[in-house]
C-alpha atoms as a PDB file:
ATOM      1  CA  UNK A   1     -95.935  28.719  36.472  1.00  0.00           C
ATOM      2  CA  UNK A   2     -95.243  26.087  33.751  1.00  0.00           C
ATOM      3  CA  UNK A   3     -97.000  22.767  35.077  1.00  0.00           C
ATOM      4  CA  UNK A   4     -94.534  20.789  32.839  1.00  0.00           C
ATOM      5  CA  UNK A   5     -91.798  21.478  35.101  1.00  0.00           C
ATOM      6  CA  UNK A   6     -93.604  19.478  37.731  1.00  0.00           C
ATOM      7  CA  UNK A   7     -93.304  16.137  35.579  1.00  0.00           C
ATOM      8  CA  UNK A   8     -91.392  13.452  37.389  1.00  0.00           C
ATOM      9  CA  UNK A   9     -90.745   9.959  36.907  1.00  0.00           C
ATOM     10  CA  UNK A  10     -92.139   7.412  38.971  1.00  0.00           C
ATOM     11  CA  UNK A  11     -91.962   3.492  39.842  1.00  0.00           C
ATOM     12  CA  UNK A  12     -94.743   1.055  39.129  1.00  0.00           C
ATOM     13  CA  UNK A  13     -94.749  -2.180  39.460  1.00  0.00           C
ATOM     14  CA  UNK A  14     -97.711  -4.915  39.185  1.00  0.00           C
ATOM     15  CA  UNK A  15    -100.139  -1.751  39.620  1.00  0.00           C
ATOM     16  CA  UNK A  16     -98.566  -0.110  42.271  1.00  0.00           C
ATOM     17  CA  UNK A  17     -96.152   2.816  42.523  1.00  0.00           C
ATOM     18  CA  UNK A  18     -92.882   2.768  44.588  1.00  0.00           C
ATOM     19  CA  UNK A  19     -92.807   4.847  47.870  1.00  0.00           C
ATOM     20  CA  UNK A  20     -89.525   4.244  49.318  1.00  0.00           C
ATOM     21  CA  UNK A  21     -87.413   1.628  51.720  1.00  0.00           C
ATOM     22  CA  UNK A  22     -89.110   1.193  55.002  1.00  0.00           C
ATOM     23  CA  UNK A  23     -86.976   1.071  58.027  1.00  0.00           C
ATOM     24  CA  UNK A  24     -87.480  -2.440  58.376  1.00  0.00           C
ATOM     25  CA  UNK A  25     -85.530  -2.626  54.875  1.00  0.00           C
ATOM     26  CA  UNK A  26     -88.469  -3.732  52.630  1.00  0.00           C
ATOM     27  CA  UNK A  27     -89.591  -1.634  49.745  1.00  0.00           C
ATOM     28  CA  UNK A  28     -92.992   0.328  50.239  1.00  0.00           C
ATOM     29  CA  UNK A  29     -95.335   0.772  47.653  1.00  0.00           C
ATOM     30  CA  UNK A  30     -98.676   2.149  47.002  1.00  0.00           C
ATOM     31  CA  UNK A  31    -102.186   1.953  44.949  1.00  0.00           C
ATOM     32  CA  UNK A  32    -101.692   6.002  44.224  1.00  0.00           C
ATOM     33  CA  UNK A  33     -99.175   7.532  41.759  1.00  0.00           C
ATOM     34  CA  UNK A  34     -99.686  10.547  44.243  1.00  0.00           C
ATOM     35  CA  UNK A  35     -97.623   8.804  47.154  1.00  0.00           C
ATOM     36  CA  UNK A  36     -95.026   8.006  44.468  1.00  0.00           C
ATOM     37  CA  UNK A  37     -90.837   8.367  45.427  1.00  0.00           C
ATOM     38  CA  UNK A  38     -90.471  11.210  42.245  1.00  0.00           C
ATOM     39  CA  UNK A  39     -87.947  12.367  40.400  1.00  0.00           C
ATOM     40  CA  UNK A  40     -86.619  14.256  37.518  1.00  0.00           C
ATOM     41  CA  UNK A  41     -82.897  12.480  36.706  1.00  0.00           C
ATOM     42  CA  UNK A  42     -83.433   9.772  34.130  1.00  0.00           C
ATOM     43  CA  UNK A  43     -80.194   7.713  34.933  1.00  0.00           C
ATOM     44  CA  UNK A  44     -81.335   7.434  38.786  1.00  0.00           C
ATOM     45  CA  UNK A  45     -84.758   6.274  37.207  1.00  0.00           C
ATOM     46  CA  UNK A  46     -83.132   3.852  35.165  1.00  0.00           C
ATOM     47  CA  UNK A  47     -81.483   2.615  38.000  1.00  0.00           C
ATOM     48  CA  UNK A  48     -83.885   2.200  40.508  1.00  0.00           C
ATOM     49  CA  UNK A  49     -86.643   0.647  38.103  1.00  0.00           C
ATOM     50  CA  UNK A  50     -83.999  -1.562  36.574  1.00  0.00           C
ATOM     51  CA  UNK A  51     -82.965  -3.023  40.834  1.00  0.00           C
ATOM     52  CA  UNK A  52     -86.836  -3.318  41.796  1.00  0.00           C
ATOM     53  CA  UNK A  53     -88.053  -4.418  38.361  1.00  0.00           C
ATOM     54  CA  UNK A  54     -90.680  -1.800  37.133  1.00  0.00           C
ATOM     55  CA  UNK A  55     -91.379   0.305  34.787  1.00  0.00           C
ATOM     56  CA  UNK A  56     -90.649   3.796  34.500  1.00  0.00           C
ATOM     57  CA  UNK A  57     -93.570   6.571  34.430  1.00  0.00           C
ATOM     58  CA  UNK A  58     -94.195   9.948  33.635  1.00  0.00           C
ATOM     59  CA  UNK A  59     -96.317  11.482  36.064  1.00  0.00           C
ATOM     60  CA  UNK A  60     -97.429  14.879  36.627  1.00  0.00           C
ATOM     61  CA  UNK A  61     -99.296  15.787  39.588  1.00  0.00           C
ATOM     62  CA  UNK A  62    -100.720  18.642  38.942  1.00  0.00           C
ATOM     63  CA  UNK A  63    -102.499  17.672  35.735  1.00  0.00           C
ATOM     64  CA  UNK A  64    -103.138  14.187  37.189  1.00  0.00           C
ATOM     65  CA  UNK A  65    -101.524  13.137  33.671  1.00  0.00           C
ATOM     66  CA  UNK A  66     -99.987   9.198  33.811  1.00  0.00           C
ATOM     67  CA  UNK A  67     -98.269   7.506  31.291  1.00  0.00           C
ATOM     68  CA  UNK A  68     -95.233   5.099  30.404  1.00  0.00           C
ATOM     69  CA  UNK A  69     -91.946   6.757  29.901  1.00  0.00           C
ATOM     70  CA  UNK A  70     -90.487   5.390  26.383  1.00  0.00           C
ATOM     71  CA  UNK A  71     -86.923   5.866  26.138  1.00  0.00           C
END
């Protein structure tokens, strides 16, 4: 198994890490990067960081490895 391949990118914003939408229709967020909405398509990323105003992370779980995403 390569562990790289389970490198995803994740949400934060002011410390916390994005979830997902709650049904109510506000965003969810949490103090973990392990709780994290992840995934592995850049331009979807881009997208969703860009509409909730984060930053983009690298985040493997399985290292427990964190770290900003540069370009």
């Amino acid at each position: 198994m390569d562990i790289r391949l389970q490198t995803g990118i994740i949400i934060r914003k002011y410390g916390e890490y994005l979830v997902g939408v709650s049904v109510v229709g506000g965003l969810r967020w949490s103090a973990s990067p392990w709780d994290a909405w992840r995934t592995r398509k850049r331009d979807k990323a881009f997208i969703v960081a860009y509409r909730v105003g984060g930053v983009r992370m690298l985040f493997n779980p399985v290292a427990g490895q964190l770290r900003e995403m540069k370009i």
